[in-house]
C-alpha atoms as a PDB file:
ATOM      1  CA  UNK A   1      55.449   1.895 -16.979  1.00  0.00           C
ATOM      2  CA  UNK A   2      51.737   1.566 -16.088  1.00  0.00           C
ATOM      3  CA  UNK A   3      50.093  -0.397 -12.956  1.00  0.00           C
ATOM      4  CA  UNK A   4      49.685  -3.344 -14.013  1.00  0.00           C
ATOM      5  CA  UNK A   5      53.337  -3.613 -15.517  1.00  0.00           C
ATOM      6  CA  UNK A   6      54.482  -2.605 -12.143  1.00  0.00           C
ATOM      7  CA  UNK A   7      52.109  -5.489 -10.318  1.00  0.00           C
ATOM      8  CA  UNK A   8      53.315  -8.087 -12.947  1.00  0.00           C
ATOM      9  CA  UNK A   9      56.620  -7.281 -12.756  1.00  0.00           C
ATOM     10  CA  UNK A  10      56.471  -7.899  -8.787  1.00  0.00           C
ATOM     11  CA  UNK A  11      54.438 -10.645  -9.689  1.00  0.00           C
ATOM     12  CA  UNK A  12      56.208 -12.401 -12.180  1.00  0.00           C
ATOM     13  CA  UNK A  13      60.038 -12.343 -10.598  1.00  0.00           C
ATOM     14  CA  UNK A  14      61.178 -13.658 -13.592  1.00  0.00           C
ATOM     15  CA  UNK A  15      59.140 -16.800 -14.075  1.00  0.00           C
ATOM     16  CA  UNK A  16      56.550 -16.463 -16.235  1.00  0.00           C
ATOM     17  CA  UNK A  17      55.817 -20.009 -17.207  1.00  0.00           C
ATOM     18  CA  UNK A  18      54.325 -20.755 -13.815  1.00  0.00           C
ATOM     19  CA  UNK A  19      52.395 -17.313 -14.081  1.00  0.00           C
ATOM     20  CA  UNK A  20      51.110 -18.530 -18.108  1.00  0.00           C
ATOM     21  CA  UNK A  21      50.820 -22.407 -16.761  1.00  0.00           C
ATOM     22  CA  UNK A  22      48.556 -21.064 -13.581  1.00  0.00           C
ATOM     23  CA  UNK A  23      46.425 -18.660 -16.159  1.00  0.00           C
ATOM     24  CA  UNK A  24      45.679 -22.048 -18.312  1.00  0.00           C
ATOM     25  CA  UNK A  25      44.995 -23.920 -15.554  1.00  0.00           C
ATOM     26  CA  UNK A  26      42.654 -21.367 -14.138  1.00  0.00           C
ATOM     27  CA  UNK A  27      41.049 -21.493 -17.366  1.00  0.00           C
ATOM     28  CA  UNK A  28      41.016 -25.327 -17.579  1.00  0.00           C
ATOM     29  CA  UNK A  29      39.130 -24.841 -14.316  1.00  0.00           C
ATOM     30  CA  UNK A  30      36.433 -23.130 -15.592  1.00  0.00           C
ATOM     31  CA  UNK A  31      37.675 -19.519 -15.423  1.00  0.00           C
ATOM     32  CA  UNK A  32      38.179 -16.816 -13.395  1.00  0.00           C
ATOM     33  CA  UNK A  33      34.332 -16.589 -11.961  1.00  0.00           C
ATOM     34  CA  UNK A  34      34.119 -21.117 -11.454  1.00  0.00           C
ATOM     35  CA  UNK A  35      37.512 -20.692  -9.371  1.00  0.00           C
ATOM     36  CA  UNK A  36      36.231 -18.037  -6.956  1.00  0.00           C
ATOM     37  CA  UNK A  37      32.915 -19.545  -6.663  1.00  0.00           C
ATOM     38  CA  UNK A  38      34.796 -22.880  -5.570  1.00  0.00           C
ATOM     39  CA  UNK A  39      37.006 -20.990  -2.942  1.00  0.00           C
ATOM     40  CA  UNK A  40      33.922 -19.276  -1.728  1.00  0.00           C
ATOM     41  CA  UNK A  41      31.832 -22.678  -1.183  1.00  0.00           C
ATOM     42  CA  UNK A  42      35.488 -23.885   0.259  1.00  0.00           C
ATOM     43  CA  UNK A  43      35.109 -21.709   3.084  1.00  0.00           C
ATOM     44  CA  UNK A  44      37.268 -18.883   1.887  1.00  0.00           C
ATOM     45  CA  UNK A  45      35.215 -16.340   1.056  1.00  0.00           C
ATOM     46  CA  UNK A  46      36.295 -13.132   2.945  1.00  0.00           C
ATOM     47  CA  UNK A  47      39.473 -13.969   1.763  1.00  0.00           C
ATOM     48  CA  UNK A  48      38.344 -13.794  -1.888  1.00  0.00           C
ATOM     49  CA  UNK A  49      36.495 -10.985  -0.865  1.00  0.00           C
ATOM     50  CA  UNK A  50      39.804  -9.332  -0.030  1.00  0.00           C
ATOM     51  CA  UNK A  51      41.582 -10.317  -3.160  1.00  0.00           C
ATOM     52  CA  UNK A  52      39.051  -8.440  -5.011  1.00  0.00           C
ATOM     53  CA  UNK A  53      38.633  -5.380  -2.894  1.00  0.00           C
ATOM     54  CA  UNK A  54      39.926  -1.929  -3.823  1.00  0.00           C
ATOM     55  CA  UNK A  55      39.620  -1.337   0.050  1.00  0.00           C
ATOM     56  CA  UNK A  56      41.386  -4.324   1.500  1.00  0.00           C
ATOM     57  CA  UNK A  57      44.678  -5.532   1.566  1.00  0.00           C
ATOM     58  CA  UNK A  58      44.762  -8.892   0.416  1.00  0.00           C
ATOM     59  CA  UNK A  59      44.505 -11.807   2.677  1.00  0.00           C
ATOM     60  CA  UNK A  60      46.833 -14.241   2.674  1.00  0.00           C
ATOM     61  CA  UNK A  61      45.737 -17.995   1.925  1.00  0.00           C
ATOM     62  CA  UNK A  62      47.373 -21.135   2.641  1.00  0.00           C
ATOM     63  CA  UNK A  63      48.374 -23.976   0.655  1.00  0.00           C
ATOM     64  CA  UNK A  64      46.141 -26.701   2.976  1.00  0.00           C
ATOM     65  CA  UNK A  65      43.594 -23.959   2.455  1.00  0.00           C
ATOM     66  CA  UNK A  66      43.976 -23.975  -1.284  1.00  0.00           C
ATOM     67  CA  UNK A  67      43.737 -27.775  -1.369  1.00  0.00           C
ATOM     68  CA  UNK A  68      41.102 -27.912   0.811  1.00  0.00           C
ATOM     69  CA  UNK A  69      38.778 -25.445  -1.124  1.00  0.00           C
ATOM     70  CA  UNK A  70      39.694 -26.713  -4.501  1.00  0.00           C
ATOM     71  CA  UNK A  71      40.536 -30.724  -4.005  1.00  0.00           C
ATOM     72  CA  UNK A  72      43.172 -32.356  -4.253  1.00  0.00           C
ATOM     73  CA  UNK A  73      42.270 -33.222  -7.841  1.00  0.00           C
ATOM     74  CA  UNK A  74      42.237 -29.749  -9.559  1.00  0.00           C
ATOM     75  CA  UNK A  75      45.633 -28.866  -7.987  1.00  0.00           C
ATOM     76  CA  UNK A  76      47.386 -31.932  -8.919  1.00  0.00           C
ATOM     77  CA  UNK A  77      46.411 -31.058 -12.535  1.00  0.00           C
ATOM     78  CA  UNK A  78      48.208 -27.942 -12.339  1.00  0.00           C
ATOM     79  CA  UNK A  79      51.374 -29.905 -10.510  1.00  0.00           C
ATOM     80  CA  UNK A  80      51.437 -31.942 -13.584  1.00  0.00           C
ATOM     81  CA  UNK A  81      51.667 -29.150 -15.887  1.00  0.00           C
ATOM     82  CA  UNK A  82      54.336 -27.712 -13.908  1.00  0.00           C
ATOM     83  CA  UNK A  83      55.996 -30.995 -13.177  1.00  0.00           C
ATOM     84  CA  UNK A  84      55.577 -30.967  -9.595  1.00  0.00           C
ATOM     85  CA  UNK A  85      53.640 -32.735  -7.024  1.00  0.00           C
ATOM     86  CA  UNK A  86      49.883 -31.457  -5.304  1.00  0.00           C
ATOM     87  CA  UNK A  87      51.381 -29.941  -2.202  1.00  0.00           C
ATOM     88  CA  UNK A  88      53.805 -27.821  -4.252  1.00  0.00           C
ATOM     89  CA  UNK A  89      51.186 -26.565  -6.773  1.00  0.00           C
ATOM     90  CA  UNK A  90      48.591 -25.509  -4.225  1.00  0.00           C
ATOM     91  CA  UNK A  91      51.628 -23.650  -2.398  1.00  0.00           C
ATOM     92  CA  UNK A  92      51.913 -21.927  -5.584  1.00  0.00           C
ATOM     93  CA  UNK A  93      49.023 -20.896  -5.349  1.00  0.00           C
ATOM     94  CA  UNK A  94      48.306 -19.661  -2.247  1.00  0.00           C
ATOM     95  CA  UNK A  95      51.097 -16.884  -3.360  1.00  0.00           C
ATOM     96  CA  UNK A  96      49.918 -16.120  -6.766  1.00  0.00           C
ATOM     97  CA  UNK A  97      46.230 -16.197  -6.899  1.00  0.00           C
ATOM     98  CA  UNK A  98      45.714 -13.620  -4.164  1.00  0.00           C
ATOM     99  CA  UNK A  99      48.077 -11.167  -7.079  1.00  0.00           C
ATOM    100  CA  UNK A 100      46.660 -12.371  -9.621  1.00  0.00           C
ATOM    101  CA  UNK A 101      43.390 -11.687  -8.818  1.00  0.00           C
ATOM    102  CA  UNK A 102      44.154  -8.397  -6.905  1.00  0.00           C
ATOM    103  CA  UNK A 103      45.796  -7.484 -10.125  1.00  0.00           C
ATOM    104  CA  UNK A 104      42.622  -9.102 -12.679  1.00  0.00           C
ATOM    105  CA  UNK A 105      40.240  -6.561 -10.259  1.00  0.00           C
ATOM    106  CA  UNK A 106      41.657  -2.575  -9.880  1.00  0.00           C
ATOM    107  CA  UNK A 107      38.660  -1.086  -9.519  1.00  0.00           C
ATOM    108  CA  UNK A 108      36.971  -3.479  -7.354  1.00  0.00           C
ATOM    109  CA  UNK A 109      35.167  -6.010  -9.883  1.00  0.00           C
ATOM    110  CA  UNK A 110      37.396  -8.726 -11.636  1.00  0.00           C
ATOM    111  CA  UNK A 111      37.706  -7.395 -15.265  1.00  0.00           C
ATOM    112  CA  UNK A 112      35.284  -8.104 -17.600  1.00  0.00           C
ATOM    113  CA  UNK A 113      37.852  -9.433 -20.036  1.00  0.00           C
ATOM    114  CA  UNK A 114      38.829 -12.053 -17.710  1.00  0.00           C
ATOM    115  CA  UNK A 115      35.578 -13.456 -17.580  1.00  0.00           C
ATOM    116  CA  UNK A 116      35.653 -14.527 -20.881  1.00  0.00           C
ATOM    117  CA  UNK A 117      39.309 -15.245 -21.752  1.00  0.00           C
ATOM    118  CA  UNK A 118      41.879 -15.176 -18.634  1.00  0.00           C
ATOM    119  CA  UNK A 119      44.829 -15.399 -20.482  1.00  0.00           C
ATOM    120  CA  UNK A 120      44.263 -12.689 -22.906  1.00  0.00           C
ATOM    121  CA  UNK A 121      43.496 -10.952 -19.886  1.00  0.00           C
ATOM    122  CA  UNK A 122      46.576 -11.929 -18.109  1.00  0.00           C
ATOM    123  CA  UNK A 123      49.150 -11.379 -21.381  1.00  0.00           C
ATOM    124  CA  UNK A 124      47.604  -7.555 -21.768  1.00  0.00           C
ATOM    125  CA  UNK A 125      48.787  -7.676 -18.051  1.00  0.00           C
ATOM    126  CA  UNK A 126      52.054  -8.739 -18.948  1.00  0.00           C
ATOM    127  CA  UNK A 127      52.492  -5.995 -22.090  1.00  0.00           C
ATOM    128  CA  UNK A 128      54.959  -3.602 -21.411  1.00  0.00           C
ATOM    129  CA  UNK A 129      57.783  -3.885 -23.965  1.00  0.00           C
ATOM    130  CA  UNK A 130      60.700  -5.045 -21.623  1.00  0.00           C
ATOM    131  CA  UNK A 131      61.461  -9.279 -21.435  1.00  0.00           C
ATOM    132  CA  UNK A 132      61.005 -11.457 -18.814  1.00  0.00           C
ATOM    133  CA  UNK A 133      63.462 -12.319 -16.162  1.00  0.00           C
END
């Protein structure tokens, strides 16, 4: 099992349609590089800064945070896709984005692939031969 199986695997806990419904939404959002550039001119920055970092551990992020950065807008979109309301979604993602981009950026850099198309970039992250759950 490589590194990135073991980080999805953590990351996923058996729900990978959130995981898939965040990747869309992050690319209905622009992509990978629009969403960080919108946290950063949220105020959130050095946190971003963290997620990305080989030599950080990740900060953590909170859901007001999320909202706040994003608008309350953007994250209702993704609480409709999930069938949920605003508050939920951006609680959602205050615990997966900090993975997912921790896990989009190994050596430092988000990867290159994920610039272009994050959920190709995301599914190789989910190859590994064994189901979800």
């Amino acid at each position: 099992m490589g590194f990135f199986d073991d980080v999805v695997g953590s990351l996923l806990q058996g729900d990978s349609g959130k995981y898939q419904a965040i990747l869309t939404w992050v690319n209905d959002q622009g992509g990978v590089q629009a969403l960080l550039e919108k946290l950063k001119n949220g105020g959130l920055g050095d946190i971003v800064s963290s997620w990305i970092s080989n030599q950080h551990n990740n900060q953590s992020v909170s859901a007001d945070q999320i909202e706040s950065a994003l608008g309350t807008p953007a994250v209702a979109d993704l609480g409709a896709k999930l069938g949920t309301d605003a508050s939920s979604a951006s609680s959602l993602l205050a615990d997966y984005l900090p993975r997912i981009i921790d896990a989009l950026s190994p050596k430092g850099e988000v990867d290159s692939q994920a610039h272009t198309d994050l959920i190709s970039a995301g599914m190789n992250l989910l190859k590994g031969g064994k189901p979800f759950g």
